[in-house]
PDB file of N, CA and C in Angstrom:
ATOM      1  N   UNK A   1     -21.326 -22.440  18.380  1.00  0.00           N
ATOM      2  CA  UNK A   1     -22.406 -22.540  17.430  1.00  0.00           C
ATOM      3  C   UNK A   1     -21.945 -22.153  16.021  1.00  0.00           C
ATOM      4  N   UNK A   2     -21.162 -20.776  15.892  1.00  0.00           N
ATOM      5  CA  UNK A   2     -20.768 -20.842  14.964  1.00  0.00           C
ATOM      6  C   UNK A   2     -19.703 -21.380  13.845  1.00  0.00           C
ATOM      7  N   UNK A   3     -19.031 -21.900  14.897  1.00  0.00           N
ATOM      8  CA  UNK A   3     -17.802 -22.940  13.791  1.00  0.00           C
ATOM      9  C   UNK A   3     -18.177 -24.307  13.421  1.00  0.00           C
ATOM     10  N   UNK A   4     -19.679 -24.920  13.861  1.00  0.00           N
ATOM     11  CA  UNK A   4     -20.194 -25.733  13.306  1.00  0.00           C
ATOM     12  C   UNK A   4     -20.503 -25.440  11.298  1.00  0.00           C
ATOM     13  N   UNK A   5     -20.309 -23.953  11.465  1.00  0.00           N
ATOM     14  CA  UNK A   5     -20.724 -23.769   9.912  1.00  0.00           C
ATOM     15  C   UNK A   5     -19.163 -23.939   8.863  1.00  0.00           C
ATOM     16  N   UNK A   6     -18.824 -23.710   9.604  1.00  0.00           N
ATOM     17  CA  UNK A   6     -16.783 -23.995   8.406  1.00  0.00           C
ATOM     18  C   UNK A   6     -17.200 -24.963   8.273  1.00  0.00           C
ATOM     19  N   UNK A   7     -16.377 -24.915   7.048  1.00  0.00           N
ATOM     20  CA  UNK A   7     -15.728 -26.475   6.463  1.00  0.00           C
ATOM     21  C   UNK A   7     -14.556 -26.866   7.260  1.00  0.00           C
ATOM     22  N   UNK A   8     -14.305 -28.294   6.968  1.00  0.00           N
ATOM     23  CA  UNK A   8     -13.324 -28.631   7.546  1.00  0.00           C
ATOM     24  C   UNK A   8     -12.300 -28.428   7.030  1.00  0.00           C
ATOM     25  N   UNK A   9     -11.148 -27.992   7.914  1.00  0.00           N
ATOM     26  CA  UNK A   9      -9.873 -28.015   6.794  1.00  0.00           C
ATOM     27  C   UNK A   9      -9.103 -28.741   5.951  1.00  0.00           C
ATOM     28  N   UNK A  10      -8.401 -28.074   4.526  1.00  0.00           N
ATOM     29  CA  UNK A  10      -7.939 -28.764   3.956  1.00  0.00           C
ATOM     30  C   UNK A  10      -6.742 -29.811   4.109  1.00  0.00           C
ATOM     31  N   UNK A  11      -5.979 -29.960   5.310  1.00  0.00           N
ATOM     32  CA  UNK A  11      -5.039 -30.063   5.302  1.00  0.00           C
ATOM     33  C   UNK A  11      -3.592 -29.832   4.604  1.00  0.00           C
ATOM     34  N   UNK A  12      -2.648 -30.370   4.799  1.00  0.00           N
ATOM     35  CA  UNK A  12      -1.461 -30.396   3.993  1.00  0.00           C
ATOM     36  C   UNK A  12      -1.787 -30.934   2.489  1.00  0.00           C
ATOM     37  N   UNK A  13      -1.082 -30.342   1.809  1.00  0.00           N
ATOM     38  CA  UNK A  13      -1.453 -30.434  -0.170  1.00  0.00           C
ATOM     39  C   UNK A  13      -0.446 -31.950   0.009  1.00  0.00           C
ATOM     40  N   UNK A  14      -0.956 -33.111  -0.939  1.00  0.00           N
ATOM     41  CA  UNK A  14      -0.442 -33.933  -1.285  1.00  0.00           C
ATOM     42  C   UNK A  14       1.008 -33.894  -2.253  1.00  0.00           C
ATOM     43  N   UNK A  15       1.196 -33.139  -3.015  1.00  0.00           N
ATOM     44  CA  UNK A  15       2.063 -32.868  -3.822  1.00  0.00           C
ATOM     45  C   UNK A  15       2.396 -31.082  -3.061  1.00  0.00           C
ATOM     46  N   UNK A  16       3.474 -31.028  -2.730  1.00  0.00           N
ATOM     47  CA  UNK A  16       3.796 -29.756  -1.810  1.00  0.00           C
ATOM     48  C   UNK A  16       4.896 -28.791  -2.602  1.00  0.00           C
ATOM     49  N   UNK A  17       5.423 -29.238  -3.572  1.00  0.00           N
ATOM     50  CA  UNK A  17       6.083 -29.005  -4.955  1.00  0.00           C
ATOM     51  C   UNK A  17       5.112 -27.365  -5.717  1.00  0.00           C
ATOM     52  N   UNK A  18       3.774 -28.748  -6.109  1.00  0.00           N
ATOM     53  CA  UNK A  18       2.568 -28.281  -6.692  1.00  0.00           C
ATOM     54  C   UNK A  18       2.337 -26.787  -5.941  1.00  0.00           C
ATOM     55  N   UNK A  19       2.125 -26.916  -5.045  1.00  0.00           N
ATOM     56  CA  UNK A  19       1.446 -26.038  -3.913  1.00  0.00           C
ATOM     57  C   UNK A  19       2.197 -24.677  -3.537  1.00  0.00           C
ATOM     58  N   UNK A  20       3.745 -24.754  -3.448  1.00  0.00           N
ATOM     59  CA  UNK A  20       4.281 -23.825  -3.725  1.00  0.00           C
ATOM     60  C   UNK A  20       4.618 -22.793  -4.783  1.00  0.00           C
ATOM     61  N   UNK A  21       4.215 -23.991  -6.143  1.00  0.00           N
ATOM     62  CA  UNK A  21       4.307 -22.872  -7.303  1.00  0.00           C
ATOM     63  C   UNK A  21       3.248 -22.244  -7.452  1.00  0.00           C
ATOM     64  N   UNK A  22       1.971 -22.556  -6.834  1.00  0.00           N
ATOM     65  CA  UNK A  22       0.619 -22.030  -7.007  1.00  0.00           C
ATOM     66  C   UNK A  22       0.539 -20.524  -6.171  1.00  0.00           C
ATOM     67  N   UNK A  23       1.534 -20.732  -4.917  1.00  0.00           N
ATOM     68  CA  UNK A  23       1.643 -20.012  -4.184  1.00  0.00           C
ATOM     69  C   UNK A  23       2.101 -18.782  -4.565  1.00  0.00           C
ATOM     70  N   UNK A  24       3.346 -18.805  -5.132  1.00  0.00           N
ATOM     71  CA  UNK A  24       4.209 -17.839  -5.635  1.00  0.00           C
ATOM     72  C   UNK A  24       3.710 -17.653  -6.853  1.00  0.00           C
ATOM     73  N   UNK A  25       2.660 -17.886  -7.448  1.00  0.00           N
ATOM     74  CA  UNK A  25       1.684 -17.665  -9.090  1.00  0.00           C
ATOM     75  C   UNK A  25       0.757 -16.468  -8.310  1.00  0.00           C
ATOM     76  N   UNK A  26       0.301 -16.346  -7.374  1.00  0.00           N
ATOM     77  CA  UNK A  26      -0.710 -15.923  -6.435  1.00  0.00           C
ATOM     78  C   UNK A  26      -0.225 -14.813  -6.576  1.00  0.00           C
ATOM     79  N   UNK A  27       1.067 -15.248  -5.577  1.00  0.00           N
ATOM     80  CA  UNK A  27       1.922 -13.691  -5.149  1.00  0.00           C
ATOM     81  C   UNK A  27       1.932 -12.739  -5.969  1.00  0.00           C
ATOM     82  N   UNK A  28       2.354 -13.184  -7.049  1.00  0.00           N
ATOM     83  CA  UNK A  28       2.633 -12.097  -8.362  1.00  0.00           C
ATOM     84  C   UNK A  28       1.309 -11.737  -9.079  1.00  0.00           C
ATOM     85  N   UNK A  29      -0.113 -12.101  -9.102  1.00  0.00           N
ATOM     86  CA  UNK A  29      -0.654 -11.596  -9.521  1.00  0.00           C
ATOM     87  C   UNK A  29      -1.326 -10.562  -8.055  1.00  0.00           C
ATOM     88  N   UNK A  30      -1.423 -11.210  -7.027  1.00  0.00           N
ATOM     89  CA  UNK A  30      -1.788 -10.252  -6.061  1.00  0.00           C
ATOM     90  C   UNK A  30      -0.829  -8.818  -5.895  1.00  0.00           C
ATOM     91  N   UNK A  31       0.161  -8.652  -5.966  1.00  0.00           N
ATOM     92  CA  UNK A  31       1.218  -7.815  -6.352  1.00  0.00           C
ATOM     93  C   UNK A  31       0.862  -7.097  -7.264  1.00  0.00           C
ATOM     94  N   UNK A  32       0.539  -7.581  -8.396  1.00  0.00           N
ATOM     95  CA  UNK A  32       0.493  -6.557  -9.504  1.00  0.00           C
ATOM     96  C   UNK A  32      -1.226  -5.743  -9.360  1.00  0.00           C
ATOM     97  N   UNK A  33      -1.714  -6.574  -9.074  1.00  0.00           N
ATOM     98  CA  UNK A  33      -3.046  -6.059  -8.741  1.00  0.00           C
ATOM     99  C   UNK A  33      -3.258  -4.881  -7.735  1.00  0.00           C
ATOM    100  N   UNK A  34      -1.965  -5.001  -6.340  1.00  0.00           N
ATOM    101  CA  UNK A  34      -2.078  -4.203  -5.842  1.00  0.00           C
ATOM    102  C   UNK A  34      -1.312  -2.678  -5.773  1.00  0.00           C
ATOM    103  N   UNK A  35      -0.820  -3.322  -6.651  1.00  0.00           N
ATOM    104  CA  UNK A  35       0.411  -2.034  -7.603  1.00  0.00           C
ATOM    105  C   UNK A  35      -0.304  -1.266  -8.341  1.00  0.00           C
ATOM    106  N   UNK A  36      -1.404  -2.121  -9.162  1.00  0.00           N
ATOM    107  CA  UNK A  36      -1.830  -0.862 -10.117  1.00  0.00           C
ATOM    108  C   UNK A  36      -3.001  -0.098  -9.299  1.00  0.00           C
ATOM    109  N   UNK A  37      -3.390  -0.982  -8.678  1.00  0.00           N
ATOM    110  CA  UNK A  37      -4.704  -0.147  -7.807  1.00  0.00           C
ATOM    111  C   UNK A  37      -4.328   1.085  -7.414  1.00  0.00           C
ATOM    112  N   UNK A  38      -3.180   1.000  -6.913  1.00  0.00           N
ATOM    113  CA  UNK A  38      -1.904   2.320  -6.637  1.00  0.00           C
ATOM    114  C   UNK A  38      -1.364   3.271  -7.829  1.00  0.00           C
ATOM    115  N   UNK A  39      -2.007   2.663  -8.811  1.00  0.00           N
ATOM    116  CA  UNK A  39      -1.126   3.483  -9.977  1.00  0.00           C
ATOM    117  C   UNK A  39       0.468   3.402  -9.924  1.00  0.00           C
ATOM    118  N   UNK A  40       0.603   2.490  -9.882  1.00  0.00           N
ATOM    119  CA  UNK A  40       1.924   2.460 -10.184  1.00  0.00           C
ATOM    120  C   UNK A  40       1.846   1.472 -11.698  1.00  0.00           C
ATOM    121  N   UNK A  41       3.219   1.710 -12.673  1.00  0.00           N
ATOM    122  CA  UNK A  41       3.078   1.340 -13.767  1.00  0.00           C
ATOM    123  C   UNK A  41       3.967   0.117 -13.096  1.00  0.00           C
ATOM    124  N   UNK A  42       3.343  -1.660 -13.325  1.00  0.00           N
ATOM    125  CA  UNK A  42       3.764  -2.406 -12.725  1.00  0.00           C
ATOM    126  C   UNK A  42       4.952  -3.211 -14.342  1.00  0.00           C
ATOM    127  N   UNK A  43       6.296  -3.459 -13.336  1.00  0.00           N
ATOM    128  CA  UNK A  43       6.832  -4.382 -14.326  1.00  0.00           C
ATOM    129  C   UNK A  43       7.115  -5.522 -13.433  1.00  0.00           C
ATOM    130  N   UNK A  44       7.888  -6.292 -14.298  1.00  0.00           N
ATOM    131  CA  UNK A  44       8.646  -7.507 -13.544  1.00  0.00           C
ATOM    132  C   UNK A  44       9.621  -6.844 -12.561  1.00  0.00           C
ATOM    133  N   UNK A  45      10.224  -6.118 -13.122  1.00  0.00           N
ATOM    134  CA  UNK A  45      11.244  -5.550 -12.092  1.00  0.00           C
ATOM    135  C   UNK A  45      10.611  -5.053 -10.758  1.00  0.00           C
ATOM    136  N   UNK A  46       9.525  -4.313 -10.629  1.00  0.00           N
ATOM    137  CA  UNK A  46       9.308  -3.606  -9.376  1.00  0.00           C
ATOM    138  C   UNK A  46       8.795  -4.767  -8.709  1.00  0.00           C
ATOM    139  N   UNK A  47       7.919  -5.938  -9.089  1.00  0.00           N
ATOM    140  CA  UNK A  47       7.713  -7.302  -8.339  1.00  0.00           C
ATOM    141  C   UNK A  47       8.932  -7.638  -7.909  1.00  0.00           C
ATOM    142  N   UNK A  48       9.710  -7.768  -8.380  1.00  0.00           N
ATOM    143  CA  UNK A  48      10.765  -8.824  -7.539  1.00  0.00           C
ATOM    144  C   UNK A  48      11.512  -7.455  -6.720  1.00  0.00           C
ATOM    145  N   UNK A  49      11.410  -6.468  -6.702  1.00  0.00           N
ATOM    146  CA  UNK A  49      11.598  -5.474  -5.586  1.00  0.00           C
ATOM    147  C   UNK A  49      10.833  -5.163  -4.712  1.00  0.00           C
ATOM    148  N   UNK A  50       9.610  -5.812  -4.971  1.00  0.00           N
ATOM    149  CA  UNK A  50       8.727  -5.854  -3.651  1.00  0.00           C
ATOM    150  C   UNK A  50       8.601  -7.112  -3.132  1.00  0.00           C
ATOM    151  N   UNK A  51       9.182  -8.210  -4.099  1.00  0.00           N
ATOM    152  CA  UNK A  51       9.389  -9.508  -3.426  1.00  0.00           C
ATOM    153  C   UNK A  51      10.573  -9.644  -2.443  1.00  0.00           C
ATOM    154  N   UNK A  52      11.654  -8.678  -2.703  1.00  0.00           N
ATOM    155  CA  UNK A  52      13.050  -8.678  -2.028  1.00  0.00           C
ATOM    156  C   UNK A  52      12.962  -7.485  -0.802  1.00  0.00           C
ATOM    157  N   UNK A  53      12.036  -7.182  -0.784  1.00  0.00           N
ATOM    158  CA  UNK A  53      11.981  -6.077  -0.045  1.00  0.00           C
ATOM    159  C   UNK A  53      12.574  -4.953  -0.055  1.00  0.00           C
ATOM    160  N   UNK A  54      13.063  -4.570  -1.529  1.00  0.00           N
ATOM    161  CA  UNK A  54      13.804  -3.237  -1.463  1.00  0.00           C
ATOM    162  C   UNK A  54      13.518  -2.016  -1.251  1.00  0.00           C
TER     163      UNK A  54
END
């Protein structure tokens, strides 16, 4: 009854190029967002150390 209410899915992105840079645009603002929520003073540098997993 209830999955009559979803939408249907979007499928695969036509341009998949597109879709990945949107992706990794995401990342980095979700990152920084969740950095400062933390108080941490966010730079470029500590993103790509939490992108690399250091």
């Amino acid at each position: 009854m209830v999955i009559s209410h979803f939408p249907e899915a979007l499928g695969i992105p036509q341009n998949q190029d597109k879709y990945v840079k949107q992706v990794g645009d995401m990342y980095v603002t979700d990152v920084y967002h969740s950095l400062s929520i933390e108080r941490y003073r966010v730079t470029v540098e500590l993103i790509e150390r939490v992108r690399s997993c250091e």
